[in-house]
Protein backbone atom coordinates (compact mmCIF):
# COMPACT_ATOMS: atom_id res chain seq x y z
CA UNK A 1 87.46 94.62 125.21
CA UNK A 2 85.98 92.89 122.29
CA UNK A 3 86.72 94.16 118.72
CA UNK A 4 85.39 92.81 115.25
CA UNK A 5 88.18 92.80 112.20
CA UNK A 6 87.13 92.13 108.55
CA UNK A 7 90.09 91.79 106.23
CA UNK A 8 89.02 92.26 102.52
CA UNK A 9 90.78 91.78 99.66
CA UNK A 10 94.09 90.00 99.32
CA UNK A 11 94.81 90.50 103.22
CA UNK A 12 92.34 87.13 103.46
CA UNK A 13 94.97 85.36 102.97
CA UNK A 14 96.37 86.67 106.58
CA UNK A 15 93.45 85.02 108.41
CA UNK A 16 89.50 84.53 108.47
CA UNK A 17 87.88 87.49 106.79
CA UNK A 18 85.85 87.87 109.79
CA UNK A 19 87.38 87.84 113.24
CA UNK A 20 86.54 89.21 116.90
CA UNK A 21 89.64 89.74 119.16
CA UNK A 22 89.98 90.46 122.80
CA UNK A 23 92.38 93.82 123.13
CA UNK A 24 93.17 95.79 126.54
CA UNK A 25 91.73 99.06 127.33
CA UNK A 26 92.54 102.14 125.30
CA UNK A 27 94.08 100.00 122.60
CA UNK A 28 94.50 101.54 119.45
CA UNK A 29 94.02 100.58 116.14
CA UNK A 30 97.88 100.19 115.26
CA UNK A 31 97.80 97.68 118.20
CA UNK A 32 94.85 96.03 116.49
CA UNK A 33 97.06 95.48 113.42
CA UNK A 34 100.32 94.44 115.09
CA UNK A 35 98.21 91.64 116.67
CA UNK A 36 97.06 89.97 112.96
CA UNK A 37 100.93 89.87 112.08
CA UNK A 38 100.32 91.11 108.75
CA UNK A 39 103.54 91.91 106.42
CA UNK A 40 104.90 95.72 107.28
CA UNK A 41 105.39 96.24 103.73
CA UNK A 42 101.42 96.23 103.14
CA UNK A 43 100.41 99.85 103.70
CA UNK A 44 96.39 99.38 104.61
CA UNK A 45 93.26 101.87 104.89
CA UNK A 46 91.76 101.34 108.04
CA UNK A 47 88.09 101.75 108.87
CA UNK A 48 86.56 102.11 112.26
CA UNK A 49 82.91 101.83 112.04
CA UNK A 50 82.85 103.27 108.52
CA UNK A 51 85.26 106.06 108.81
CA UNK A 52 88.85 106.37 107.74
CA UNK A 53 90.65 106.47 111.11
CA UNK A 54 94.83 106.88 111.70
CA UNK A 55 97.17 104.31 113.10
CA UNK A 56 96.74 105.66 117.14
CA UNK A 57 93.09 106.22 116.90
CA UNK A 58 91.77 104.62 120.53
CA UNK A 59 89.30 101.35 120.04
CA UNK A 60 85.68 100.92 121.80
CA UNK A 61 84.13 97.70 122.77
CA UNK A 62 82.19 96.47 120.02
CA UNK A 63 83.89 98.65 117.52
CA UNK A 64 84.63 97.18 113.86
CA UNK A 65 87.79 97.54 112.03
CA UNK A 66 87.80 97.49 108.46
CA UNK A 67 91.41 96.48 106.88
CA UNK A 68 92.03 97.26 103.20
CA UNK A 69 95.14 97.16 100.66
CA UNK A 70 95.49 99.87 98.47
CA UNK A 71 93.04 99.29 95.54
CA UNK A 72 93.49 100.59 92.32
CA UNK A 73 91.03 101.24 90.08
CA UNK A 74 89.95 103.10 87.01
CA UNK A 75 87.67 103.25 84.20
């Protein structure tokens, strides 16, 4: 199946900010992840078609996954 990942932030440096990948059946996005070969030491918020989703959560063709770092902010 067919899966769109945006990275945002400093994870661009990892790859092209836009990317579609080919991933079996039933993957999940933690398998989505290991597949970029980002650092471990990176926690990231990951979005699946605009919601927050955990590490095992199953992918769809044609889904999009989001990958953040944490992003501080403040005012």
């Amino acid at each position: 199946m067919k899966v769109k990942i945006k990275l945002f932030a400093t994870l661009r440096k990892f790859g092209p900010d836009e990317q579609e990948v080919e991933l079996p059946d039933n993957a999940t996005v933690e398998d989505a992840v290991k597949l970029l070969n980002l650092p471990d030491k990176i926690p990231l918020l990951k979005i699946v078609n605009g919601e927050h989703r955990p590490p095992k959560h199953s992918l769809k063709e044609g889904d999009e996954l989001a990958l953040f770092p944490p992003i501080a902010g403040g005012g």
